[in-house]
Protein backbone atom coordinates (compact mmCIF):
# COMPACT_ATOMS: atom_id res chain seq x y z
CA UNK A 1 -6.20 10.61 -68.41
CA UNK A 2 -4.38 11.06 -65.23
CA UNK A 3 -3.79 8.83 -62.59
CA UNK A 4 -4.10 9.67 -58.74
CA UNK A 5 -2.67 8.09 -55.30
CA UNK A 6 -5.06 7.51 -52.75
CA UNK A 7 -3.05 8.36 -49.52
CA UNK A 8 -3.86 6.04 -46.62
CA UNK A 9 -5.93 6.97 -44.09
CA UNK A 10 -4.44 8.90 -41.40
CA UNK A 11 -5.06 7.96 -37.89
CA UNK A 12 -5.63 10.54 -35.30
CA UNK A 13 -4.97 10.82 -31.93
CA UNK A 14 -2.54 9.28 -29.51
CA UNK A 15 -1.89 5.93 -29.54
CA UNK A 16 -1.88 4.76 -25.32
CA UNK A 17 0.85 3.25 -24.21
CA UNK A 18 1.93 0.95 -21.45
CA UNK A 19 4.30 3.39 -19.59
CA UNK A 20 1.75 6.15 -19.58
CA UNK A 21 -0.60 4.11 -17.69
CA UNK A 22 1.94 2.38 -15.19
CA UNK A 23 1.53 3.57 -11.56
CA UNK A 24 4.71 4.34 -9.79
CA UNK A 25 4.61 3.27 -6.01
CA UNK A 26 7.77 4.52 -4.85
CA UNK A 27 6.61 7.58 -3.06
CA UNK A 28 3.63 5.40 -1.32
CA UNK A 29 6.05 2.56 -0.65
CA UNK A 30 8.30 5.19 1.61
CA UNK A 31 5.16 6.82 3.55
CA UNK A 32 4.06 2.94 4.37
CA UNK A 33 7.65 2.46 4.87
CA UNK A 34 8.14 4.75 7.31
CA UNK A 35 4.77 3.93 9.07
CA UNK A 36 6.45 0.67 9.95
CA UNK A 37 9.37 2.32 11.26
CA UNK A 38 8.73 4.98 13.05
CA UNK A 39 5.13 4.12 14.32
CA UNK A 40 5.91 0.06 15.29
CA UNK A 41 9.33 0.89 15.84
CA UNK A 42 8.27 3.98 18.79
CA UNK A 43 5.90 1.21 20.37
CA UNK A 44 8.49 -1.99 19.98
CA UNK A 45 10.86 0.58 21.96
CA UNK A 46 8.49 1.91 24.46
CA UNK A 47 6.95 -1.82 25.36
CA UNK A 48 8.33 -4.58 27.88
CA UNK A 49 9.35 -5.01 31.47
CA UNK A 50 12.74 -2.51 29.91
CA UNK A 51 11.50 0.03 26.84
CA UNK A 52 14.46 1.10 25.62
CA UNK A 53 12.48 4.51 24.93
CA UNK A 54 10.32 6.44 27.59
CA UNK A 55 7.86 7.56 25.25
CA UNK A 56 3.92 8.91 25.90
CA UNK A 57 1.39 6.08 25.24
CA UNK A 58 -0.15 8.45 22.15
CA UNK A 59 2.90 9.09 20.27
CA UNK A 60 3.30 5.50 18.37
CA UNK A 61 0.04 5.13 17.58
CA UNK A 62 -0.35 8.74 16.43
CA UNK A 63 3.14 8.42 14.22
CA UNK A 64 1.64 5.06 12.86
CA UNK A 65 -1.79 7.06 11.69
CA UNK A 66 -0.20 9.54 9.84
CA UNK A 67 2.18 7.74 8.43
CA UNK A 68 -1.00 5.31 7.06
CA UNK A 69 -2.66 8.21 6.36
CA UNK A 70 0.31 9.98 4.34
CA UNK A 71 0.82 6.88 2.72
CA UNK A 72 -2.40 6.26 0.99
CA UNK A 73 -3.16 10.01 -0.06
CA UNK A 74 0.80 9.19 -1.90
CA UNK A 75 -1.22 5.94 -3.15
CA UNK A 76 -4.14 7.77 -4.36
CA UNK A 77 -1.79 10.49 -5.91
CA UNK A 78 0.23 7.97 -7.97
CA UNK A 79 -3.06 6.09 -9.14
CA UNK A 80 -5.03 9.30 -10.31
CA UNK A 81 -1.69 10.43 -12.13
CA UNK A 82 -1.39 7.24 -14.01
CA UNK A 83 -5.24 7.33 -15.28
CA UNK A 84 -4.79 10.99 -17.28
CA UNK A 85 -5.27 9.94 -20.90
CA UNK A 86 -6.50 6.33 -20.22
CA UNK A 87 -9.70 4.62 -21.31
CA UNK A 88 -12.83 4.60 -19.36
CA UNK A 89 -12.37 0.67 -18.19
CA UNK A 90 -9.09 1.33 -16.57
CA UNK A 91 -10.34 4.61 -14.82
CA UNK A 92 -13.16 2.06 -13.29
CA UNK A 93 -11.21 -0.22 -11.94
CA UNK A 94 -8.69 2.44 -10.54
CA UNK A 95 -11.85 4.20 -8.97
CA UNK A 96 -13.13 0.93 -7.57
CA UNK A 97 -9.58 -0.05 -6.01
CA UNK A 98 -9.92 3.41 -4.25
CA UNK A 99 -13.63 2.44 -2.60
CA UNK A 100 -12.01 -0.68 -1.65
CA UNK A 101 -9.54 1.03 0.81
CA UNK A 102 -12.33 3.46 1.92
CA UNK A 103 -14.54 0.32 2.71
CA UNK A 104 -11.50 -2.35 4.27
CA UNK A 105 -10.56 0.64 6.57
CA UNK A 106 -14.21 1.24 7.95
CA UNK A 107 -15.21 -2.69 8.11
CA UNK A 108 -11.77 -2.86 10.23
CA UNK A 109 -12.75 -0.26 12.47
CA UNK A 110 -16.29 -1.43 12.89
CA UNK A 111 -14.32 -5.21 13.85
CA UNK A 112 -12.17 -3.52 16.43
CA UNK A 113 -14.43 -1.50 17.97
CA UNK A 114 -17.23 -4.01 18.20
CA UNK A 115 -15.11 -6.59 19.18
CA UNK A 116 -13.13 -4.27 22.09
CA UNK A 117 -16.83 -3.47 23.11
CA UNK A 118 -18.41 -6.85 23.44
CA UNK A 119 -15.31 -8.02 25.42
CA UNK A 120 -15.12 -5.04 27.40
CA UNK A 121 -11.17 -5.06 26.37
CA UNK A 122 -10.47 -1.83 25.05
CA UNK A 123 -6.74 -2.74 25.43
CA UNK A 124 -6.99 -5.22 22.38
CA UNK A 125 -6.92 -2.01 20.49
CA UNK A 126 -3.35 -1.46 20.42
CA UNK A 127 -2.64 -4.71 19.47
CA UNK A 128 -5.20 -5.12 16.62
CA UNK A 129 -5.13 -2.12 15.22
CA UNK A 130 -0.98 -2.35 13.87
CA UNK A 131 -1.57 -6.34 12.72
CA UNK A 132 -5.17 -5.51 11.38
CA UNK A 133 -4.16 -2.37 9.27
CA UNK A 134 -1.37 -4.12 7.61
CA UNK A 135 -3.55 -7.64 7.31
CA UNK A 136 -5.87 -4.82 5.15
CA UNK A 137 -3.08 -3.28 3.31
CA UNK A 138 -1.69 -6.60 2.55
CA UNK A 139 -5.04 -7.82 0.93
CA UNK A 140 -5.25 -4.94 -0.96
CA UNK A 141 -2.30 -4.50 -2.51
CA UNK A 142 -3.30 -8.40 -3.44
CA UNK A 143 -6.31 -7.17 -5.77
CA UNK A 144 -4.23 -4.07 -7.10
CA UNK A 145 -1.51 -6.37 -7.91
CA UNK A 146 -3.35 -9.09 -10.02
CA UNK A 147 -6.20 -6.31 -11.63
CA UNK A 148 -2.46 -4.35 -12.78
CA UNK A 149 -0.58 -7.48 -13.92
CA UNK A 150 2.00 -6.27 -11.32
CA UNK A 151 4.35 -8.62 -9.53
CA UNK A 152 6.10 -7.00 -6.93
CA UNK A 153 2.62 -4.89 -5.86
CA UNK A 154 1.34 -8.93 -5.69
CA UNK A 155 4.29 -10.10 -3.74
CA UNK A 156 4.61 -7.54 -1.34
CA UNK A 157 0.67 -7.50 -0.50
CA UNK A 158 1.34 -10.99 0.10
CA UNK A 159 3.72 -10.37 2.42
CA UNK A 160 2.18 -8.20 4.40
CA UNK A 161 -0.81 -10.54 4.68
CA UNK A 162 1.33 -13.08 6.16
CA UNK A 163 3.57 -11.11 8.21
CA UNK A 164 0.62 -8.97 9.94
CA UNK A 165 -1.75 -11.86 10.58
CA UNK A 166 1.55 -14.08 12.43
CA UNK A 167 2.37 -10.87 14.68
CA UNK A 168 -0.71 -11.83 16.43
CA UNK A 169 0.70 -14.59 17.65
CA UNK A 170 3.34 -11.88 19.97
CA UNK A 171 2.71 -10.08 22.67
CA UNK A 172 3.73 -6.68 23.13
CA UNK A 173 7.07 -5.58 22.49
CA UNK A 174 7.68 -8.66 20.36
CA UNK A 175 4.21 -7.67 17.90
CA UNK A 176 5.55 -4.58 17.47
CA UNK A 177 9.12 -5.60 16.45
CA UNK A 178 7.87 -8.09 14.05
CA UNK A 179 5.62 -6.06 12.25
CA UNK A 180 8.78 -2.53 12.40
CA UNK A 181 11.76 -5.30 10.48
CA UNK A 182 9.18 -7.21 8.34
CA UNK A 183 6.59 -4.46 6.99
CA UNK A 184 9.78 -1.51 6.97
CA UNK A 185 11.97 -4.05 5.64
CA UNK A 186 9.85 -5.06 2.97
CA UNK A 187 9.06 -1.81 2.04
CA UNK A 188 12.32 -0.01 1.97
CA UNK A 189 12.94 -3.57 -0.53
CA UNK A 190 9.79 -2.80 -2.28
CA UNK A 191 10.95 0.95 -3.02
CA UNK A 192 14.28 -0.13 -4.79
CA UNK A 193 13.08 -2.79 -6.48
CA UNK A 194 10.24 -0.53 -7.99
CA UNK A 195 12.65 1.86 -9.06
CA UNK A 196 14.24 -1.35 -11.43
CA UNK A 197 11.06 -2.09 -12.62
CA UNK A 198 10.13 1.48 -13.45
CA UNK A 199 13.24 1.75 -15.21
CA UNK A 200 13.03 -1.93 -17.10
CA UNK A 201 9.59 -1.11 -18.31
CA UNK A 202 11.12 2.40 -20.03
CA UNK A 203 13.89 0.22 -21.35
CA UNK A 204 11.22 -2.13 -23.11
CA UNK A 205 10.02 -1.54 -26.40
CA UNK A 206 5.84 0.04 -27.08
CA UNK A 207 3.77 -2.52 -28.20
């Protein structure tokens, strides 16, 4: 009579882990970053009763769009690379986060341009536009920060929020230089201290 070992069962597949699944903003941080300081910043020095800069009227808000526009496609990137491998609810919610920029950015445009229509003040543009795009990107980072647990994604949307939304309350330069040292500032900030908590979450053991 013999006796035999029943081996335990073997699992398969890759177990999902917490790094693999954590979305690095540091690229989009920078492209935001440098929206602030090269779009606000070219209209803060352009402004006034003395610009310090003699620029054309389209160049800061042209620098500003692309730098929005670089900026979320370095978003999008960083999201889509963190889903590869991960289950079907957190693709959802990364897919529905996406929409939600799509959507913000429309109903924003649809306020500005029905509101600049009604009052027959197409010069409100340049004012709502930089305060209204980072009042959006402030709110949104909001939701992506509490559906990803993430702090600093949380903080930072909320300053934005606050910081776009009080800018209002300037007039052209000062608008513009509120909205070039506290949105670049914050996001230069943001970009280092994402780069800690990259590196803290590597340093922290897999559940």
């Amino acid at each position: 009579m013999t006796s035999t070992t029943t081996a335990p069962p073997v699992r398969t597949g890759t177990p999902a882990t917490r790094r693999a699944r954590e979305v690095d903003n540091r690229a989009a941080y920078a492209g935001f970053g440098l929206a602030h300081l090269l779009g606000h910043g070219a209209a803060a020095a352009s402004h006034g009763d003395t610009p310090v800069l003699g620029l054309p009227g389209w160049l800061p808000p042209a620098l500003l769009g692309t730098g929005l526009v670089t900026g979320i496609v370095l978003a999008t990137t960083a999201v889509l690379r963190s889903q590869r491998g991960a289950p079907a609810p957190e693709i959802l919610s990364g897919r529905l986060l996406g929409t939600a920029w799509i959507a913000a950015f429309t109903a924003l445009a649809l306020a500005i341009t029905g509101l600049t229509a009604v009052h027959d003040a197409p010069e409100l543009q340049s004012v709502l536009w930089p305060a209204g795009s980072g009042l959006v990107v402030g709110l949104l980072y909001l939701a992506e920060g509490a559906v990803r647990r993430n702090v600093l994604h949380y903080g930072l949307g909320i300053w934005l929020a606050l910081t776009s939304a009080a800018a209002l309350s300037f007039d052209a330069p000062g608008l513009h230089w509120v909205l070039t040292v506290a949105g670049g500032g914050a996001y230069a900030l943001a970009t280092v201290l994402e780069a800690r908590r990259l590196r803290s979450l590597e340093d922290a053991p897999l559940d």
